[in-house]
N, C-alpha and C. Protein backbone atom coordinates (compact mmCIF):
# COMPACT_ATOMS: atom_id res chain seq x y z
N UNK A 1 11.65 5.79 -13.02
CA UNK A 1 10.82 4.63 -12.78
C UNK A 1 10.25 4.10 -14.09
N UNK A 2 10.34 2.87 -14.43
CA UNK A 2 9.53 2.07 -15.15
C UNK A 2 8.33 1.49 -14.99
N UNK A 3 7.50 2.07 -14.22
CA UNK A 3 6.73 1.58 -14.17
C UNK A 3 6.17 0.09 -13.43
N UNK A 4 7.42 -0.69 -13.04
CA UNK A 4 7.28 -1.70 -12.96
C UNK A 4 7.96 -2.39 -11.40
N UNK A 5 8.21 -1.59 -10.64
CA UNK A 5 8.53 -0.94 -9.06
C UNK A 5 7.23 -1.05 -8.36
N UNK A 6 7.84 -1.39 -7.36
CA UNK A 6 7.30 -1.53 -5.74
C UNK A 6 7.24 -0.75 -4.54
N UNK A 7 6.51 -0.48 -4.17
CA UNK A 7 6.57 0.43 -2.70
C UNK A 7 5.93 -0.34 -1.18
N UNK A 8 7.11 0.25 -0.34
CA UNK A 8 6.36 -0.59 0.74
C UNK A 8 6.59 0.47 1.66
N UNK A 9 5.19 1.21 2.17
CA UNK A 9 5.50 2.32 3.22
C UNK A 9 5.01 2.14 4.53
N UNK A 10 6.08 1.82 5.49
CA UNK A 10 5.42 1.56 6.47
C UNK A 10 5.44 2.80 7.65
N UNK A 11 4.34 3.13 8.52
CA UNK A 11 4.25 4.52 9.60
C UNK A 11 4.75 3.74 10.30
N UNK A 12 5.09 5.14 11.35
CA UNK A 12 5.89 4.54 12.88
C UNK A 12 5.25 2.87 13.52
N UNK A 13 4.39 2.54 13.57
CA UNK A 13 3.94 1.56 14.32
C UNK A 13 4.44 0.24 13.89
N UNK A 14 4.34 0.35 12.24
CA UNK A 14 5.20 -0.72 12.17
C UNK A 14 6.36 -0.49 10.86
N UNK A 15 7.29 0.30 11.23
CA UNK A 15 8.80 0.80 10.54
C UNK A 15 9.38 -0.51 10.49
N UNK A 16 9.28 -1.50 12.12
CA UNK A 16 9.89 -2.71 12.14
C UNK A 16 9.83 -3.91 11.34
N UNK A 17 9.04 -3.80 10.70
CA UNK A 17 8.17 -4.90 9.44
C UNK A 17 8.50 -4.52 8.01
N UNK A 18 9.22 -3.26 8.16
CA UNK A 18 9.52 -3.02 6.35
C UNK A 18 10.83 -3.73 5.77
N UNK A 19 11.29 -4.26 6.96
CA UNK A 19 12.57 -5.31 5.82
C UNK A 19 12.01 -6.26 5.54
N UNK A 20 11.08 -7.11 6.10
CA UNK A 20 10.51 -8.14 5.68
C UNK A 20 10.07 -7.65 4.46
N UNK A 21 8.63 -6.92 5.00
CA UNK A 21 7.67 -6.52 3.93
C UNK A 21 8.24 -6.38 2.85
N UNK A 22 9.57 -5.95 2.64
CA UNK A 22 10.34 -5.35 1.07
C UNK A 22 11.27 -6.94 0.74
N UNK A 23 11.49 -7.57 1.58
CA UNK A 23 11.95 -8.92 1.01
C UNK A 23 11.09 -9.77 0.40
N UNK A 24 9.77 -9.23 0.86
CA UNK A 24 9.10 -10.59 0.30
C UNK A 24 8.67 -9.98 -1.01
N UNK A 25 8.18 -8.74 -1.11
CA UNK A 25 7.98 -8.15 -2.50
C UNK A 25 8.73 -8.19 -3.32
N UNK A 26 9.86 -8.19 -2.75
CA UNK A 26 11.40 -8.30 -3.39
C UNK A 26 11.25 -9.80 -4.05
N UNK A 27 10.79 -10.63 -3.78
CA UNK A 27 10.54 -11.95 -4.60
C UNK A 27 9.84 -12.07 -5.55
N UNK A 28 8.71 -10.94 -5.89
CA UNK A 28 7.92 -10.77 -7.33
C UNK A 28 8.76 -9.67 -7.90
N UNK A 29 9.44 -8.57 -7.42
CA UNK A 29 9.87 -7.45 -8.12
C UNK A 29 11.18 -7.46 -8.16
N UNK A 30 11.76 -8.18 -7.26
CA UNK A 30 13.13 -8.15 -7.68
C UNK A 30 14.16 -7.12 -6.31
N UNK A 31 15.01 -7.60 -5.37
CA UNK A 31 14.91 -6.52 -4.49
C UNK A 31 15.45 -5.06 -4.92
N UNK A 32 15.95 -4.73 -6.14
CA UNK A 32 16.85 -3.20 -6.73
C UNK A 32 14.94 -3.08 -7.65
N UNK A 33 13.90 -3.64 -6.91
CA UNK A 33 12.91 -2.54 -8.38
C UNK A 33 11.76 -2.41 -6.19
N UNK A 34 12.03 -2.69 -5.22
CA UNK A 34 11.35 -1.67 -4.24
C UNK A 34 11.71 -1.48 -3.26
N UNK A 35 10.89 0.10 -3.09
CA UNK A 35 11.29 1.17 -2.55
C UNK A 35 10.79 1.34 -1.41
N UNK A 36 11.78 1.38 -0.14
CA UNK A 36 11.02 1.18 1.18
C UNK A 36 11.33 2.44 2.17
N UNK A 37 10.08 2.85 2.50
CA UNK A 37 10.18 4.23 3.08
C UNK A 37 9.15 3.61 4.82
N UNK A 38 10.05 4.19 5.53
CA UNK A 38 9.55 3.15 7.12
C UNK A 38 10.11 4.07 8.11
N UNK A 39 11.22 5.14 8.20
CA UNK A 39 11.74 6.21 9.46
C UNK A 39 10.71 6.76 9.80
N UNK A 40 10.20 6.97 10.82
CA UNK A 40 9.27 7.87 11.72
C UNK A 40 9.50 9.24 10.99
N UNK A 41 10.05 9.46 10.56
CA UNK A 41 10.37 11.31 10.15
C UNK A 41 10.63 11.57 8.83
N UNK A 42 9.98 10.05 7.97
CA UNK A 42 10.04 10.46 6.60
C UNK A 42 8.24 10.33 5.89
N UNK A 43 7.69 8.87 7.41
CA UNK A 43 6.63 8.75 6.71
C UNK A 43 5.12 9.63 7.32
N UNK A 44 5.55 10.52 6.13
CA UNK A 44 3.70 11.95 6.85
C UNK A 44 3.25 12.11 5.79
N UNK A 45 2.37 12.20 5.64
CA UNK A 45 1.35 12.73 4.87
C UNK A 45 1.14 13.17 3.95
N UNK A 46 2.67 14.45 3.86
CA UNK A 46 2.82 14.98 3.06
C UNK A 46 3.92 14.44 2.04
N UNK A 47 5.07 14.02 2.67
CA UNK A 47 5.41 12.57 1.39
C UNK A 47 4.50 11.77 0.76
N UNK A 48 3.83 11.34 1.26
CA UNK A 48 3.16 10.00 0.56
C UNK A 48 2.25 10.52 -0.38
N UNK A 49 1.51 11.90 0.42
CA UNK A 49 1.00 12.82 -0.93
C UNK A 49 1.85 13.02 -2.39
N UNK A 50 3.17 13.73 -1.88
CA UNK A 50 3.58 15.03 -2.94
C UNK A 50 5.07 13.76 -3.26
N UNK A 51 5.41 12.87 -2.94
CA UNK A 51 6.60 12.04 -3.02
C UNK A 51 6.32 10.16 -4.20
N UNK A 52 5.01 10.05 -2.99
CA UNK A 52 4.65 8.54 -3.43
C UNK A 52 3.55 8.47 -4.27
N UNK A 53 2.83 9.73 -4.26
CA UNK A 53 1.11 9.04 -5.11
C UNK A 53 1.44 9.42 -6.28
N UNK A 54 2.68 10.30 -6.49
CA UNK A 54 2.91 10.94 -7.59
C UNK A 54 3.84 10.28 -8.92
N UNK A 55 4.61 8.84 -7.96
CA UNK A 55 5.34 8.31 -8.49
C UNK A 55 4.62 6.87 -9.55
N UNK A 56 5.06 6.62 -10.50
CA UNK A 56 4.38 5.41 -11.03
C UNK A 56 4.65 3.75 -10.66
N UNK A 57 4.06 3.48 -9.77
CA UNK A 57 4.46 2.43 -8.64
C UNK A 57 3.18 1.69 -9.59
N UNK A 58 3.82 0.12 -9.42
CA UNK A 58 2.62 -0.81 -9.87
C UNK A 58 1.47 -1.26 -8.53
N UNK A 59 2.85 -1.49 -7.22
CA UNK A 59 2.13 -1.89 -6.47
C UNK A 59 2.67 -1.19 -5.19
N UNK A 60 1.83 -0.92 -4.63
CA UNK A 60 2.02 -0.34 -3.11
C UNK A 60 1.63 -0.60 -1.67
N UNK A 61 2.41 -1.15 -0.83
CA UNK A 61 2.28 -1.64 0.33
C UNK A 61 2.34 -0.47 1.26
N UNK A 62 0.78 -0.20 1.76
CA UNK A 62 0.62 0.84 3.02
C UNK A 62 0.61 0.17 4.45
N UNK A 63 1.46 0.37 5.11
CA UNK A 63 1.10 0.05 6.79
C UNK A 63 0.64 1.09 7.23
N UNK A 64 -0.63 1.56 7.71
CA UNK A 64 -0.51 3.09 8.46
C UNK A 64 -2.29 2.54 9.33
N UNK A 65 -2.19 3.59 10.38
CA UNK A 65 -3.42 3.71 10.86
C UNK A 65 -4.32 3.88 9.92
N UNK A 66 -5.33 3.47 10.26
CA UNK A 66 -6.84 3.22 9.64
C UNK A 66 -8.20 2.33 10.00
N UNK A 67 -9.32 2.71 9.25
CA UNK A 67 -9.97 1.76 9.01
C UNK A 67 -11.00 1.76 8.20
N UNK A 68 -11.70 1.01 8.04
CA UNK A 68 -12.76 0.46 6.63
C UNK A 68 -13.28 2.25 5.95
N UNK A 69 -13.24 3.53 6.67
CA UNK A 69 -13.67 4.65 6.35
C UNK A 69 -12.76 5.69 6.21
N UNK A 70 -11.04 5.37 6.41
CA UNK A 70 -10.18 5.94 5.98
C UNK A 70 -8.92 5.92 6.85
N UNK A 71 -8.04 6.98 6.41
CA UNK A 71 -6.64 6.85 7.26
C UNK A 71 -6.84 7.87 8.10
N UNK A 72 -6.19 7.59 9.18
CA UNK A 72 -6.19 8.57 10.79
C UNK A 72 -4.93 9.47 10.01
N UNK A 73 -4.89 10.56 10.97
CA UNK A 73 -3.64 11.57 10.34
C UNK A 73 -2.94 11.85 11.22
């Protein structure tokens, strides 16, 4: 990574929204610089920990449960 990559991770609820979501990012980054992680059985917790926070992403698109006091697990 250069540093200069995209992430768009979307949880089960909305997996269905990550081709968009990565096309349109794909218009500032270029679609070969992001990285779209959206299967029910890739996106937990423990990826996004030990996979995604670790990686040097400029910008990162989270879909996941939440709200104003944090993410549900």
């Amino acid at each position: 990574m250069t540093g200069q990559e995209a992430l768009v991770y979307n949880d089960d609820d909305w997996d269905y929204m990550a081709a968009s979501d990565a096309d349109r990012i794909g218009w500032v980054y270029g679609d070969s610089e992001v990285t779209a992680v959206f299967e029910p059985e890739d996106t937990t917790a423990f990826d996004f920990k030990t996979n995604q926070l670790t990686a040097s992403y400029e910008f990162m698109s989270l879909r996941s449960h939440g709200w104003t006091g944090g993410h549900m697990k």
